[in-house]
PDB file of N, CA and C in Angstrom:
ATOM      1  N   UNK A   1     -52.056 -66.494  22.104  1.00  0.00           N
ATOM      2  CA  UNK A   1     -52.562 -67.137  23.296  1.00  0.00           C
ATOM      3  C   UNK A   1     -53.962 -66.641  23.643  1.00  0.00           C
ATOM      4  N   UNK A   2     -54.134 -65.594  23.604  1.00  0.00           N
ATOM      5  CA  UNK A   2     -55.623 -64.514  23.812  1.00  0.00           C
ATOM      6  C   UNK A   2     -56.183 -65.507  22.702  1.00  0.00           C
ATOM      7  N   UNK A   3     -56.072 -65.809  21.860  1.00  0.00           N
ATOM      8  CA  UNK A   3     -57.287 -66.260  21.093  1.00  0.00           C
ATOM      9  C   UNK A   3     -57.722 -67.937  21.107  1.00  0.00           C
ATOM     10  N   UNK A   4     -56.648 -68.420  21.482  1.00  0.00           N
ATOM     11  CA  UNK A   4     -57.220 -69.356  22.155  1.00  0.00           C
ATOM     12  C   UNK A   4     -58.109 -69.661  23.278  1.00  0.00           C
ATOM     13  N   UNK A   5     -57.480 -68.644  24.301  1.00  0.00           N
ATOM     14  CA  UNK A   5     -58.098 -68.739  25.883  1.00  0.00           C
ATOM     15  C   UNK A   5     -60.021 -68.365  25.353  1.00  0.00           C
ATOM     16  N   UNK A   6     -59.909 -67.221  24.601  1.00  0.00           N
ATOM     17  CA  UNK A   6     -61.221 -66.627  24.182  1.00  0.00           C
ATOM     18  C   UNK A   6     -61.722 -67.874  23.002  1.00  0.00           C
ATOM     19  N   UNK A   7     -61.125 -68.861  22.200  1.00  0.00           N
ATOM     20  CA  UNK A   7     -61.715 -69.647  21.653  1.00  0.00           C
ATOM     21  C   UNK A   7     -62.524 -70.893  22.599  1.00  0.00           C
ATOM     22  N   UNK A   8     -61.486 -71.020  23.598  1.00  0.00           N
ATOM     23  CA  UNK A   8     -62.232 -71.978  24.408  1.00  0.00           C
ATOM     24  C   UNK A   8     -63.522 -71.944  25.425  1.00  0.00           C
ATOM     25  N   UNK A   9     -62.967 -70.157  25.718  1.00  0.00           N
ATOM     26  CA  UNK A   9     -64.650 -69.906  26.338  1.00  0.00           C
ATOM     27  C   UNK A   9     -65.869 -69.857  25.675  1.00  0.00           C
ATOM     28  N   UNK A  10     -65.453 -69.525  24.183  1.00  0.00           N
ATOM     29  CA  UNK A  10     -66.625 -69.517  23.402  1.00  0.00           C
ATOM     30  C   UNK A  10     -66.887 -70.924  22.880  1.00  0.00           C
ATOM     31  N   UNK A  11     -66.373 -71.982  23.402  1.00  0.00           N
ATOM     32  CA  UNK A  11     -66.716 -72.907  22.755  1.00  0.00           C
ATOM     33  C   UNK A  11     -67.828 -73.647  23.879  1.00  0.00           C
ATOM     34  N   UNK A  12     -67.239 -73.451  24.983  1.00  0.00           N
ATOM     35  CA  UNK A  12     -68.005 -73.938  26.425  1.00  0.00           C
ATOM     36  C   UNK A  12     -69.339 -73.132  26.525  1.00  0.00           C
ATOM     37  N   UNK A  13     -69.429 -71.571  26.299  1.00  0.00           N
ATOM     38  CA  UNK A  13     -70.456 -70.946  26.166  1.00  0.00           C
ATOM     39  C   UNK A  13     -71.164 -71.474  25.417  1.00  0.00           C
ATOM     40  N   UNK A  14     -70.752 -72.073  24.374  1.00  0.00           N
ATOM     41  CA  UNK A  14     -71.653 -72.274  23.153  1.00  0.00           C
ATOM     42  C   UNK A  14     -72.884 -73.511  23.586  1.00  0.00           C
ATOM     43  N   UNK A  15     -72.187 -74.595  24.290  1.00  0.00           N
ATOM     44  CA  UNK A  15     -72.641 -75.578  25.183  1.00  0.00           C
ATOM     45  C   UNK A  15     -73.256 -75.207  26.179  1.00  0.00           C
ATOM     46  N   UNK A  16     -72.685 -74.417  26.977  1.00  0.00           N
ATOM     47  CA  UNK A  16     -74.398 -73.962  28.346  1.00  0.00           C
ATOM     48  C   UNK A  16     -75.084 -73.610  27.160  1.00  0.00           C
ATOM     49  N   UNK A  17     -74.735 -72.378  26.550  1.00  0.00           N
ATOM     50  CA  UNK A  17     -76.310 -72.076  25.997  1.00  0.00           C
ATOM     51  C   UNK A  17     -77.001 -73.009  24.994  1.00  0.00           C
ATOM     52  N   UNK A  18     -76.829 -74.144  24.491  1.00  0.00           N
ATOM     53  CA  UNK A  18     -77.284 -75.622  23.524  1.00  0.00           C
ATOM     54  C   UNK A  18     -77.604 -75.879  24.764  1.00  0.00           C
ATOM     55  N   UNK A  19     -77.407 -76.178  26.226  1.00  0.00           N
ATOM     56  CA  UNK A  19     -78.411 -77.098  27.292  1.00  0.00           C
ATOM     57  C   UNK A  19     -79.662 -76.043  27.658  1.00  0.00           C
ATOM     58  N   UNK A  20     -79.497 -74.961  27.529  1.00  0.00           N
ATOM     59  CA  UNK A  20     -80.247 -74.459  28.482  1.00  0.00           C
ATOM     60  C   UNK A  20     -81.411 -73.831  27.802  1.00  0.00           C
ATOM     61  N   UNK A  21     -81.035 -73.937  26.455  1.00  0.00           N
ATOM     62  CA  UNK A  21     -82.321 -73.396  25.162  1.00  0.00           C
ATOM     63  C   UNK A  21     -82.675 -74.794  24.557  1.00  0.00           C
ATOM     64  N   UNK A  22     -81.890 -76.236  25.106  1.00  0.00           N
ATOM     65  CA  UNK A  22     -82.417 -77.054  24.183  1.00  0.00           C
ATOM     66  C   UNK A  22     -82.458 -77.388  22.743  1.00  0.00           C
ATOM     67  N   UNK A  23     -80.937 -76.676  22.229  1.00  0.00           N
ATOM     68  CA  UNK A  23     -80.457 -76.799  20.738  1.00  0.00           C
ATOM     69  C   UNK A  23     -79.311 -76.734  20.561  1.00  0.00           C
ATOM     70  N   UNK A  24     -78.328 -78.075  21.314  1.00  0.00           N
ATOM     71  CA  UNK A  24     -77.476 -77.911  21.010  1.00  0.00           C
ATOM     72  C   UNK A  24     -76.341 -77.272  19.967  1.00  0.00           C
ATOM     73  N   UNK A  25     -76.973 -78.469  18.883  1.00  0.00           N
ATOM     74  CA  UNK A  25     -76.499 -78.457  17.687  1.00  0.00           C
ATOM     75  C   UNK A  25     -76.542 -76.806  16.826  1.00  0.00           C
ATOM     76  N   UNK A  26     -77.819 -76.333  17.018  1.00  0.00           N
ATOM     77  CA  UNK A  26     -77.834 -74.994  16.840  1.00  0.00           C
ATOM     78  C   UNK A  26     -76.775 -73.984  17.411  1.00  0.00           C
ATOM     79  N   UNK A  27     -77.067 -74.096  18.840  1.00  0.00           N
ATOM     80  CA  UNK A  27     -75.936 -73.285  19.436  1.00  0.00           C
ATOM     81  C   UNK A  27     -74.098 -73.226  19.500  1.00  0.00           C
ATOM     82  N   UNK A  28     -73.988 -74.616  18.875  1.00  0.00           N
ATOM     83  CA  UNK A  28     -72.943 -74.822  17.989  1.00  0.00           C
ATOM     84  C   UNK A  28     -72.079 -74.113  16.891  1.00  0.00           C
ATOM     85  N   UNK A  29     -73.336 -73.672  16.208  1.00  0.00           N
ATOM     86  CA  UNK A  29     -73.130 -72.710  15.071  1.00  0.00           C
ATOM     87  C   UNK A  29     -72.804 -71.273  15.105  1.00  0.00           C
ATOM     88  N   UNK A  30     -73.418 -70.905  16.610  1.00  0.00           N
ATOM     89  CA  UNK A  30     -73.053 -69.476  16.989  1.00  0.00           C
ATOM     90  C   UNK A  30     -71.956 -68.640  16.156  1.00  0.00           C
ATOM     91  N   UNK A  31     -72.041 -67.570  16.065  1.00  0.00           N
ATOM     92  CA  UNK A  31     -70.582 -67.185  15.472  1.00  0.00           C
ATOM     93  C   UNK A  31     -70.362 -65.561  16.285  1.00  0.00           C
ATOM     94  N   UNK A  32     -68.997 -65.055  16.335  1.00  0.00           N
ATOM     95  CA  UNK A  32     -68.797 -63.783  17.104  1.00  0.00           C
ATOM     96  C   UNK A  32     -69.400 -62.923  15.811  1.00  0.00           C
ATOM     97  N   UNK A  33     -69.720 -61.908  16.042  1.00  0.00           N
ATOM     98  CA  UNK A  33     -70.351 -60.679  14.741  1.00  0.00           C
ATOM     99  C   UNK A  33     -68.975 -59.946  14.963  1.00  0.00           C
ATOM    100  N   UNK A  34     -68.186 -59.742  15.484  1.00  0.00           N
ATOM    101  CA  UNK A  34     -66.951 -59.316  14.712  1.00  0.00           C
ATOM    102  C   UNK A  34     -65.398 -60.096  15.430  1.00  0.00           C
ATOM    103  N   UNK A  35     -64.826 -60.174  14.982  1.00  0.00           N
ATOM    104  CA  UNK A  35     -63.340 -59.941  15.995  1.00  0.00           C
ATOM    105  C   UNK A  35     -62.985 -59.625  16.999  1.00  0.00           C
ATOM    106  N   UNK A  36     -64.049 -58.589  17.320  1.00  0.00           N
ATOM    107  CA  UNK A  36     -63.807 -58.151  19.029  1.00  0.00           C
ATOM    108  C   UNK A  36     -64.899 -59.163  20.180  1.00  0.00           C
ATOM    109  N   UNK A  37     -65.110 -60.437  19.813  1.00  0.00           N
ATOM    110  CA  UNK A  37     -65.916 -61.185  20.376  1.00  0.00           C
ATOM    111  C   UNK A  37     -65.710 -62.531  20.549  1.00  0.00           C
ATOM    112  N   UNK A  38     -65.170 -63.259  21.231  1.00  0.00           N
ATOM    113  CA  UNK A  38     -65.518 -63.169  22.827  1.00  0.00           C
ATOM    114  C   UNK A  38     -64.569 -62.005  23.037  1.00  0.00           C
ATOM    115  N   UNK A  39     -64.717 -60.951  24.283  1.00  0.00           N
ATOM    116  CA  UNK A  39     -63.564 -60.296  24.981  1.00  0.00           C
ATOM    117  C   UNK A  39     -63.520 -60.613  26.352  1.00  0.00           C
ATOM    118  N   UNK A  40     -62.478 -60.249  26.982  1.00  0.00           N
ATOM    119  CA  UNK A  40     -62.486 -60.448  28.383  1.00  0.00           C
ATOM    120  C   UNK A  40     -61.996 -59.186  28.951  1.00  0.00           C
ATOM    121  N   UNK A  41     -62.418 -58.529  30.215  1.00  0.00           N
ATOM    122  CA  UNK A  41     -62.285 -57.310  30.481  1.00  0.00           C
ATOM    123  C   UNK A  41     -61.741 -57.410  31.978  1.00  0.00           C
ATOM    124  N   UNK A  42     -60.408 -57.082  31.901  1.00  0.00           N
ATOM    125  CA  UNK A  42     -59.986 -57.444  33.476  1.00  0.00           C
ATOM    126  C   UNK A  42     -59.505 -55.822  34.089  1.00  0.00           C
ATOM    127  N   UNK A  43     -59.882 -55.467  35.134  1.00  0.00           N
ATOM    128  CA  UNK A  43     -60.275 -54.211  35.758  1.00  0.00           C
ATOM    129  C   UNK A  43     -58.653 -54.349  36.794  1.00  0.00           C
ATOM    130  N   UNK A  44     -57.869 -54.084  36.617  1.00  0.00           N
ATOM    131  CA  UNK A  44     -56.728 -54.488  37.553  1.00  0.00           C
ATOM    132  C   UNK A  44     -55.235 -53.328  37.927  1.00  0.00           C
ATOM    133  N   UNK A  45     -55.121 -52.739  39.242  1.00  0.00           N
ATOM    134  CA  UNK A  45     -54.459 -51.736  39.671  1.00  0.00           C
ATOM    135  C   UNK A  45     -53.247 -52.302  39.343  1.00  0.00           C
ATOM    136  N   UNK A  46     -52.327 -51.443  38.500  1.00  0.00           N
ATOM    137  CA  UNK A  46     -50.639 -51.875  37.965  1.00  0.00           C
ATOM    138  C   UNK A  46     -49.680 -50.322  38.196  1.00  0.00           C
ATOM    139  N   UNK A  47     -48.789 -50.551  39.279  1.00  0.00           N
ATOM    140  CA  UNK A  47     -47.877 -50.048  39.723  1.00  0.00           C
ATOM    141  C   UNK A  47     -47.559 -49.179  38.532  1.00  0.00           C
ATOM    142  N   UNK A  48     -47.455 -47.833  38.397  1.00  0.00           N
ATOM    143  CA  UNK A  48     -47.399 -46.881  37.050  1.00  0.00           C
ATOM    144  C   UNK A  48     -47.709 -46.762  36.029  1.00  0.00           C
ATOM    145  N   UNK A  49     -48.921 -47.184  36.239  1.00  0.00           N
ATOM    146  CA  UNK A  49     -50.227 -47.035  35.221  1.00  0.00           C
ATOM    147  C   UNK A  49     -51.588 -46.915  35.264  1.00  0.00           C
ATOM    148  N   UNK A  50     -52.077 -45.703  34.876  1.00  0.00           N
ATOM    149  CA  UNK A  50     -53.482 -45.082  35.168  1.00  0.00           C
ATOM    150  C   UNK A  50     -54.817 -46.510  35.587  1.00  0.00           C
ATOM    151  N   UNK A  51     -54.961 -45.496  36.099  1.00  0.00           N
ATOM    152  CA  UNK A  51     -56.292 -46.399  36.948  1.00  0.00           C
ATOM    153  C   UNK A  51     -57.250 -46.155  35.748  1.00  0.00           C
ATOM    154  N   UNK A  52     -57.961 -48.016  35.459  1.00  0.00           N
ATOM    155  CA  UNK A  52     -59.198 -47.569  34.798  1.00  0.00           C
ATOM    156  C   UNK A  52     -59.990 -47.348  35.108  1.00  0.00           C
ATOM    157  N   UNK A  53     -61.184 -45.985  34.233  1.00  0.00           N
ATOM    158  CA  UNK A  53     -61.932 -46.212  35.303  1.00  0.00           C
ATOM    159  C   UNK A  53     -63.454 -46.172  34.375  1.00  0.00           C
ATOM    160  N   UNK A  54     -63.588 -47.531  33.231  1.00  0.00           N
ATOM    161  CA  UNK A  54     -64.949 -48.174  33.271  1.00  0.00           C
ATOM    162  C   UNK A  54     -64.712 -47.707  31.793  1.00  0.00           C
ATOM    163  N   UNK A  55     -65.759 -48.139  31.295  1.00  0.00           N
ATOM    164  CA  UNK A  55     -65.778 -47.872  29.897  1.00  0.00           C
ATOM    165  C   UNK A  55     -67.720 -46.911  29.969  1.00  0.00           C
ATOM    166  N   UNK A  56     -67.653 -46.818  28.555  1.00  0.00           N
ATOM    167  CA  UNK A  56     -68.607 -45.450  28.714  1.00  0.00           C
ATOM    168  C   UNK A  56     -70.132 -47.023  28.506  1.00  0.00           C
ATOM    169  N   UNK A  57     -71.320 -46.138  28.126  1.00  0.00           N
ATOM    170  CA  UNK A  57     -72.486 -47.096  28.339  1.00  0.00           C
ATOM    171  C   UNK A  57     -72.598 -47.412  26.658  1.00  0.00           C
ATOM    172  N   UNK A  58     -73.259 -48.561  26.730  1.00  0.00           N
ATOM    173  CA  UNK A  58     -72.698 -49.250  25.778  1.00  0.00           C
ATOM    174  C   UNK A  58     -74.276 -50.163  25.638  1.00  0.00           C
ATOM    175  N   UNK A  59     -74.347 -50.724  24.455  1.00  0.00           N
ATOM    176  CA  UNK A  59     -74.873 -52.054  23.949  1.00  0.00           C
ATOM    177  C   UNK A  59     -74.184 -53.002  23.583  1.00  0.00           C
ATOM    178  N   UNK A  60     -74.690 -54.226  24.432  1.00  0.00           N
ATOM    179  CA  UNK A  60     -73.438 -55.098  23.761  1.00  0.00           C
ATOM    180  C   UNK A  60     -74.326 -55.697  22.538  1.00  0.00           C
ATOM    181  N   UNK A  61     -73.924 -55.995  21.219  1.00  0.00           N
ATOM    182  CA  UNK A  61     -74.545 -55.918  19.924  1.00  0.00           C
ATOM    183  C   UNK A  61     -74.186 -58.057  19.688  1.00  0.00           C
ATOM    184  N   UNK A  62     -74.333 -58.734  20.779  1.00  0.00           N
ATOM    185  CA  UNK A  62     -73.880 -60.617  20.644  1.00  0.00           C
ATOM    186  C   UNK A  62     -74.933 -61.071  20.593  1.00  0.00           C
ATOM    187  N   UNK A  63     -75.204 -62.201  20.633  1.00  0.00           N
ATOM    188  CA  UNK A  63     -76.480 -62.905  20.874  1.00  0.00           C
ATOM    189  C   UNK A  63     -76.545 -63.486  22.558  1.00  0.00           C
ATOM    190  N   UNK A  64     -75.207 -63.402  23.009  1.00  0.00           N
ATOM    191  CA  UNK A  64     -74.933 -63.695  24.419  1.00  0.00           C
ATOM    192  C   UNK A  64     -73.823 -62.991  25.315  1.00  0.00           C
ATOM    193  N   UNK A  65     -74.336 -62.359  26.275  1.00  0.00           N
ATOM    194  CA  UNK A  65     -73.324 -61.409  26.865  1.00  0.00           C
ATOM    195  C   UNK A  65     -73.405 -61.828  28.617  1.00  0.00           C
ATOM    196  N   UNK A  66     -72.739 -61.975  29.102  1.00  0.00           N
ATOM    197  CA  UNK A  66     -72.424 -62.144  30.724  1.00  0.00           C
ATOM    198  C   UNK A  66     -70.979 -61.651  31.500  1.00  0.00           C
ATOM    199  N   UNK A  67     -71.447 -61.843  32.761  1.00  0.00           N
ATOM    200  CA  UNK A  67     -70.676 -61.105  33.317  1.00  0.00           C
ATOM    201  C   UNK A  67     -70.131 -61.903  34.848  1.00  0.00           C
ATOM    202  N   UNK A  68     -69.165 -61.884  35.144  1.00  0.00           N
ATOM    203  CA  UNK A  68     -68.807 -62.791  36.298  1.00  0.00           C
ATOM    204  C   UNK A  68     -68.005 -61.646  37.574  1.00  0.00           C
ATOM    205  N   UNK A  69     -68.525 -61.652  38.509  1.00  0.00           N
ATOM    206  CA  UNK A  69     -68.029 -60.707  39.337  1.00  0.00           C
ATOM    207  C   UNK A  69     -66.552 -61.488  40.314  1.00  0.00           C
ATOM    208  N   UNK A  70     -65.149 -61.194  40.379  1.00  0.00           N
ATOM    209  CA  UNK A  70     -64.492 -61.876  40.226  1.00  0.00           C
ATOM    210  C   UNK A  70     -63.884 -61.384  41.985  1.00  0.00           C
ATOM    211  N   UNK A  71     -64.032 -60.346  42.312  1.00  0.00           N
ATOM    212  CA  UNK A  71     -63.527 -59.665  43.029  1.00  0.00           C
ATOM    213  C   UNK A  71     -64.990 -58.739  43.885  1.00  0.00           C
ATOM    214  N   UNK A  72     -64.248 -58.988  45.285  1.00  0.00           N
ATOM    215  CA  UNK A  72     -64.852 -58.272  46.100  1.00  0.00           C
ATOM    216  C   UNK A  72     -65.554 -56.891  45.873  1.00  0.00           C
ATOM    217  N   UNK A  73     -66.558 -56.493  46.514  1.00  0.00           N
ATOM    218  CA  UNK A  73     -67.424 -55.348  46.441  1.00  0.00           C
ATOM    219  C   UNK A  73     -66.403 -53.635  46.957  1.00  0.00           C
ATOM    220  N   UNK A  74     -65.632 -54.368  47.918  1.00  0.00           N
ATOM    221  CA  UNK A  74     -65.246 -53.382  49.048  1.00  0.00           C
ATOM    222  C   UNK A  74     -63.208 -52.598  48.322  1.00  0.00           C
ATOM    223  N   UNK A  75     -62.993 -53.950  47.169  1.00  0.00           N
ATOM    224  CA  UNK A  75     -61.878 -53.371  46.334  1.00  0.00           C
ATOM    225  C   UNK A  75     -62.218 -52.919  45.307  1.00  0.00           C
ATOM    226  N   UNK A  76     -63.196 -52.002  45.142  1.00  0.00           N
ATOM    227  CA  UNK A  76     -63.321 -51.093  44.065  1.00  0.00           C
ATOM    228  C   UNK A  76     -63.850 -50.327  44.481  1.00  0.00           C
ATOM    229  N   UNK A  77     -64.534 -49.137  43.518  1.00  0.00           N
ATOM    230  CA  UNK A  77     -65.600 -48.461  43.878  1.00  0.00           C
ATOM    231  C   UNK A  77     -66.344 -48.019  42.116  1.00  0.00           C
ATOM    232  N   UNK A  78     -67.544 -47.763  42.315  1.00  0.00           N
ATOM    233  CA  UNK A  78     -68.545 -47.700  41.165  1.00  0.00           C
ATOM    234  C   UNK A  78     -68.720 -49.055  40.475  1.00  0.00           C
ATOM    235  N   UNK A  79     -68.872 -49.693  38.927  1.00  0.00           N
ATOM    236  CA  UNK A  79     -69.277 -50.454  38.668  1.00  0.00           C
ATOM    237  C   UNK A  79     -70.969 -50.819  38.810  1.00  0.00           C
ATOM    238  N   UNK A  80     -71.205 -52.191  38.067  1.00  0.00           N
ATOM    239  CA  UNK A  80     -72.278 -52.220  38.270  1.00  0.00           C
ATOM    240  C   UNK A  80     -72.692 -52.921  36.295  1.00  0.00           C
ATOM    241  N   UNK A  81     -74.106 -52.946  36.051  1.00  0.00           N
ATOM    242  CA  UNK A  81     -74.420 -52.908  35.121  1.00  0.00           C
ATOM    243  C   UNK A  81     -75.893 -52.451  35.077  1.00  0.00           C
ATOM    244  N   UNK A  82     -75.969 -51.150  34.092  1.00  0.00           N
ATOM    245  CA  UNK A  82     -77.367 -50.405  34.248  1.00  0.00           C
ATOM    246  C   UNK A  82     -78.128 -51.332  33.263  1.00  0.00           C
ATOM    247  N   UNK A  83     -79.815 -51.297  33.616  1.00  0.00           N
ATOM    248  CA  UNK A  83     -80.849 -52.118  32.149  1.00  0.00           C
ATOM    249  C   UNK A  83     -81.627 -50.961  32.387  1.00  0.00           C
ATOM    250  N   UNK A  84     -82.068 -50.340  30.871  1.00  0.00           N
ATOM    251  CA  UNK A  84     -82.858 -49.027  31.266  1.00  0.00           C
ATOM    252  C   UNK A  84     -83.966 -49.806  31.144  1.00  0.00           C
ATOM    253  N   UNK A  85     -84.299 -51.014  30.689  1.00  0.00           N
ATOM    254  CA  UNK A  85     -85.898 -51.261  30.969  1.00  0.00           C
ATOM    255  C   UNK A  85     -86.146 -51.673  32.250  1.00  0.00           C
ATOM    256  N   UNK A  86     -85.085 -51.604  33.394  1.00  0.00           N
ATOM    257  CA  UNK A  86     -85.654 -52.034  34.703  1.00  0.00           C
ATOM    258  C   UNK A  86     -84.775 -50.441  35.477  1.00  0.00           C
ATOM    259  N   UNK A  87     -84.490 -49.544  34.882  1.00  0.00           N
ATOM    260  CA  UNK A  87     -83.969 -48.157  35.430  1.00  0.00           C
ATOM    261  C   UNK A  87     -83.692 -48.671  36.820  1.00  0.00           C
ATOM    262  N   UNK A  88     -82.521 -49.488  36.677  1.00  0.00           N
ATOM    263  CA  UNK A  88     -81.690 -49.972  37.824  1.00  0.00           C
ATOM    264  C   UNK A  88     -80.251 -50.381  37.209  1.00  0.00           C
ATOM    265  N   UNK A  89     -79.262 -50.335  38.275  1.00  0.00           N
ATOM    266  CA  UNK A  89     -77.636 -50.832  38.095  1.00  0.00           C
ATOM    267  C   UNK A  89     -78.004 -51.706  39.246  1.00  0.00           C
ATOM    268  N   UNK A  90     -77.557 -53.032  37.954  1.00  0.00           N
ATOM    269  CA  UNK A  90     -77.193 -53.901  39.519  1.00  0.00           C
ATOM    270  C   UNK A  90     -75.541 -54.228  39.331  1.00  0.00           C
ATOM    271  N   UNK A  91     -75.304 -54.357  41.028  1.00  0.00           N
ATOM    272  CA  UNK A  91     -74.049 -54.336  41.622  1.00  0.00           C
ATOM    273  C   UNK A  91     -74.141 -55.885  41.782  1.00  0.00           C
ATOM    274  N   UNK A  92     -72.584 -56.353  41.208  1.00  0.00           N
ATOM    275  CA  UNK A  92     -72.800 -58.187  41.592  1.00  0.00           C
ATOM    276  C   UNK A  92     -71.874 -57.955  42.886  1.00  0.00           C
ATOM    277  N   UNK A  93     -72.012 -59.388  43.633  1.00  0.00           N
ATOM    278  CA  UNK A  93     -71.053 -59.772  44.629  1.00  0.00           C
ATOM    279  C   UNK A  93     -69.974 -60.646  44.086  1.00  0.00           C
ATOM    280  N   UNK A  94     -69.212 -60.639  44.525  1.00  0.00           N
ATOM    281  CA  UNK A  94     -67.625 -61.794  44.208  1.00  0.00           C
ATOM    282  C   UNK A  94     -68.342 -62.963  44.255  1.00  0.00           C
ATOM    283  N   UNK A  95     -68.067 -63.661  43.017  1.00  0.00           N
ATOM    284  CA  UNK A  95     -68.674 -64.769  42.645  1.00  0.00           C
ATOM    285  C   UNK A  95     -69.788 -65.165  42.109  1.00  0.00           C
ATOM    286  N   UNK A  96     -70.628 -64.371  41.544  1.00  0.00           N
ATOM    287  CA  UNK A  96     -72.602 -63.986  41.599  1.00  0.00           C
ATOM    288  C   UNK A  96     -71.591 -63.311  39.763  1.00  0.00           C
ATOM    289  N   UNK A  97     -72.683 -64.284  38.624  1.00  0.00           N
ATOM    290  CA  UNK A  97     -72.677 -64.367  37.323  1.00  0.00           C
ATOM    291  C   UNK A  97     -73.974 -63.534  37.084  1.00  0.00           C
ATOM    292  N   UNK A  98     -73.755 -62.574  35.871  1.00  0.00           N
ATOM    293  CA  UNK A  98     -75.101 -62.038  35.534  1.00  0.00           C
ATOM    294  C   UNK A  98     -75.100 -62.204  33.724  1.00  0.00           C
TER     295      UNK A  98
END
């Protein structure tokens, strides 16, 4: 089921990004560089089981990476996404795509 749900986002992704670069057909062709691509990362408190808390800093190594803030500011704490060429973390709001 996971690989469907993740086939279909990558198929819709594939389409914004063909409108918005103006190559469809190109962006069509996209392909994941491994198996672990598309992923989906859901951050979620479960009754007897450790709290996560973030994964370490990272490059994401795709040709397209985003992020959808799904949940309120005020039910978590930390997060964020650092860019060292702008030596800032930005914090999204619930609903606000980066």
């Amino acid at each position: 089921m996971v690989s469907n749900y993740t086939d279909n986002i990558l198929h819709d992704v594939k389409k914004i990004v063909g409108v918005i670069f103006g190559m469809r057909r190109e962006a069509m062709r996209l392909r994941p560089r491994s198996w672990k691509e598309p992923h989906l990362l859901l951050y979620q408190a479960l009754d007897g089981k450790p709290h996560h808390t973030g994964i370490e800093m990272h490059y994401d190594g795709c040709d397209v990476t985003w992020q959808a803030m799904l949940t309120r500011q005020d039910e978590y704490e930390g997060g964020g996404t650092y860019f060292r060429s702008l030596r800032k973390t930005i914090r999204l709001k619930q609903g606000q795509v980066l």
